[in-house]
C-alpha atoms as a PDB file:
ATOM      1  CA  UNK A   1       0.000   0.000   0.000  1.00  0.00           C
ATOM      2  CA  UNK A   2       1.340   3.675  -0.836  1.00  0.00           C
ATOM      3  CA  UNK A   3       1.225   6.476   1.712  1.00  0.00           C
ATOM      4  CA  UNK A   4      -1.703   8.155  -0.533  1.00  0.00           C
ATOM      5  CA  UNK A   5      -3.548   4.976  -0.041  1.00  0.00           C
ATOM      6  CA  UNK A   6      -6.799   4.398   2.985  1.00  0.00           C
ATOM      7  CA  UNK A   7      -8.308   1.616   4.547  1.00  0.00           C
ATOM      8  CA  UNK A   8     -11.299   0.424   3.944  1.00  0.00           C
ATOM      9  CA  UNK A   9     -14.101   2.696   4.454  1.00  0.00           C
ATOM     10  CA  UNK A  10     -12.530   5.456   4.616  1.00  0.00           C
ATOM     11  CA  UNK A  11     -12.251   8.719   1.997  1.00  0.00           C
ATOM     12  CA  UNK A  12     -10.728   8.634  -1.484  1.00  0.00           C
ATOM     13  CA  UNK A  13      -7.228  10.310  -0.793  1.00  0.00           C
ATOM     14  CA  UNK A  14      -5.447  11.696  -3.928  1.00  0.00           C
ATOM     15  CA  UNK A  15      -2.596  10.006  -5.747  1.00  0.00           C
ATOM     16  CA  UNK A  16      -0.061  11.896  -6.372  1.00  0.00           C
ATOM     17  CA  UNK A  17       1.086  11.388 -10.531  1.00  0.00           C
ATOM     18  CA  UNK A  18       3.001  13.034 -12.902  1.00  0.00           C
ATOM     19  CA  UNK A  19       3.248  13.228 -16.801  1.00  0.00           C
ATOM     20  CA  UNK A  20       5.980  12.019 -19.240  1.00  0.00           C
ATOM     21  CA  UNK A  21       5.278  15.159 -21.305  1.00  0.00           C
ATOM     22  CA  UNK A  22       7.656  16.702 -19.103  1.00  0.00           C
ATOM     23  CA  UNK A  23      10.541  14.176 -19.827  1.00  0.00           C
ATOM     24  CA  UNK A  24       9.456  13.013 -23.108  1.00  0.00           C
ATOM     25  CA  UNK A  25      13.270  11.124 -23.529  1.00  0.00           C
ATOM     26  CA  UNK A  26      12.636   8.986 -21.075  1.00  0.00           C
ATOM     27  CA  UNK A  27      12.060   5.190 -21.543  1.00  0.00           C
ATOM     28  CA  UNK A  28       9.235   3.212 -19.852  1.00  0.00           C
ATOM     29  CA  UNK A  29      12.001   1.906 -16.708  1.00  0.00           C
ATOM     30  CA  UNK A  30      13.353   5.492 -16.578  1.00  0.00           C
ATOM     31  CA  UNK A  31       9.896   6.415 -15.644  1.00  0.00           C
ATOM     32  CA  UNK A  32       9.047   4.202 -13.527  1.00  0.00           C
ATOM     33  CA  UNK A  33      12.719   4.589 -11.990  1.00  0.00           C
ATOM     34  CA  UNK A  34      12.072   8.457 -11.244  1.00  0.00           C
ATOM     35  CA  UNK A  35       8.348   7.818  -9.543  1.00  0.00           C
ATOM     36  CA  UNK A  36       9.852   5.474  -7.094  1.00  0.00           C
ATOM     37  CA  UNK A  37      13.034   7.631  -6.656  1.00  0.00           C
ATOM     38  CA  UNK A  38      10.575  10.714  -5.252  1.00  0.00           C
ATOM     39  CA  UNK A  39       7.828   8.766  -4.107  1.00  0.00           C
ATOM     40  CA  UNK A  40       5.391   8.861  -6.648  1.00  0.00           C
ATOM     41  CA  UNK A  41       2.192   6.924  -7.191  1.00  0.00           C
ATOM     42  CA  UNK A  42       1.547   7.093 -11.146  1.00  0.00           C
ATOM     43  CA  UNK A  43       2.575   7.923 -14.004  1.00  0.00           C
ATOM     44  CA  UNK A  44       0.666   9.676 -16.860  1.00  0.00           C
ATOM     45  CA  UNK A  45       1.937   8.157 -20.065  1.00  0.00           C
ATOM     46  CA  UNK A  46       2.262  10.298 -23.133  1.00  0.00           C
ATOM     47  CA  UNK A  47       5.610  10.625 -24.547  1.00  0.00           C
ATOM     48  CA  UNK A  48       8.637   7.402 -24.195  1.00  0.00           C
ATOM     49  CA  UNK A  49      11.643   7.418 -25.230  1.00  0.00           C
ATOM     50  CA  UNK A  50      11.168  10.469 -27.761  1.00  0.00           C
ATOM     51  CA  UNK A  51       7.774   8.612 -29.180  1.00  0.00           C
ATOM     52  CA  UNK A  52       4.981  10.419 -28.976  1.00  0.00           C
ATOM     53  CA  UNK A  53       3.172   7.854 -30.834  1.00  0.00           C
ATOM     54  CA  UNK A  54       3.097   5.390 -27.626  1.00  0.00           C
ATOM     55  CA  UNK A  55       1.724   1.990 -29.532  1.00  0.00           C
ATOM     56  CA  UNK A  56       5.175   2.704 -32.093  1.00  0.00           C
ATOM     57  CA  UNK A  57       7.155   2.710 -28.627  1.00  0.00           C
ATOM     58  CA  UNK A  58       5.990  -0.420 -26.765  1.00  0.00           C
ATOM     59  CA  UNK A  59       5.873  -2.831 -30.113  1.00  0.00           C
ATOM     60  CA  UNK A  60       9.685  -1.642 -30.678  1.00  0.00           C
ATOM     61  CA  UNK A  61      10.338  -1.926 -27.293  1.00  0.00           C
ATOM     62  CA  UNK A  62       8.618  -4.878 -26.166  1.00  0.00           C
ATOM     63  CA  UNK A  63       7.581  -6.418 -29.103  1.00  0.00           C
ATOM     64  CA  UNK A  64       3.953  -7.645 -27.553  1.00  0.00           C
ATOM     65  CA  UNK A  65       1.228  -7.053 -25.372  1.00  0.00           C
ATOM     66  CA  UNK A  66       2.635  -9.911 -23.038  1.00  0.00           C
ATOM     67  CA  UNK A  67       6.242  -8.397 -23.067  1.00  0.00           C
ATOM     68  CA  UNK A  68       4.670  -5.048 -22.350  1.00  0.00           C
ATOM     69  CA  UNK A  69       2.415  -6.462 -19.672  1.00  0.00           C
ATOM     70  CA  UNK A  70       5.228  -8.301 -18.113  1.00  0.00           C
ATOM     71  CA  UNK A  71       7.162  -5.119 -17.807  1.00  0.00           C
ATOM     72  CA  UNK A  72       4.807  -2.761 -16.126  1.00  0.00           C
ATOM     73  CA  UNK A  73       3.026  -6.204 -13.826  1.00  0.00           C
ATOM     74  CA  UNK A  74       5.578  -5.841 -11.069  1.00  0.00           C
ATOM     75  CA  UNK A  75       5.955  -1.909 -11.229  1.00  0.00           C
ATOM     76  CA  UNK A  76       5.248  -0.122  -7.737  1.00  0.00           C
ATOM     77  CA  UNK A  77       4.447   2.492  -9.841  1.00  0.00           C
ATOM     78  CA  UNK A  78       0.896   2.594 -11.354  1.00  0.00           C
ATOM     79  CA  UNK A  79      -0.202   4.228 -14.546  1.00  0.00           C
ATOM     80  CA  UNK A  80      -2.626   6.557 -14.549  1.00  0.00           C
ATOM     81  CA  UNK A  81      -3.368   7.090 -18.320  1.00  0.00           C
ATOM     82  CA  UNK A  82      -2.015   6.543 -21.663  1.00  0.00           C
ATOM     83  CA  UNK A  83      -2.910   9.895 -23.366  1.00  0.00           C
ATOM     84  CA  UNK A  84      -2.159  11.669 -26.487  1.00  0.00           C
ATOM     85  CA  UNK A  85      -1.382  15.427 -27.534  1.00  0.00           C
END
């Protein structure tokens, strides 16, 4: 559970998040590296690895759904969206 996270029952806190527009270089692990590193809950993916156009990024990245799935499965690091400008 993440320090924005509540029991049970109790109110919706906020998550905190940010977006990859701001470090559009950045691969998918880079990303994921820098929300842990300042204690961030999600990510909002629109940019990787100077790819705007995400779907290019994860099949020349991963290659597949699975690969892709596998990658982000164990991630402490949620994402929030996959968005587009």
């Amino acid at each position: 559970m993440t320090p924005s996270q509540k029991s049970a029952g109790s109110a919706p806190s906020l998550r905190r998040a940010f977006s990859t527009i701001g470090c559009p270089a950045c691969t998918l692990e880079q990303t994921f590296a820098l929300a842990v590193r300042y204690h961030i809950d999600a990510v909002e993916l629109r940019a990787l690895g100077g790819e705007v156009d995400l779907p290019v990024y994860f099949a020349r990245t991963y290659g597949s759904p699975a690969a892709l799935a596998q990658a982000v499965r164990d991630q402490p690091v949620r994402i929030a969206a996959l968005d587009t400008s």
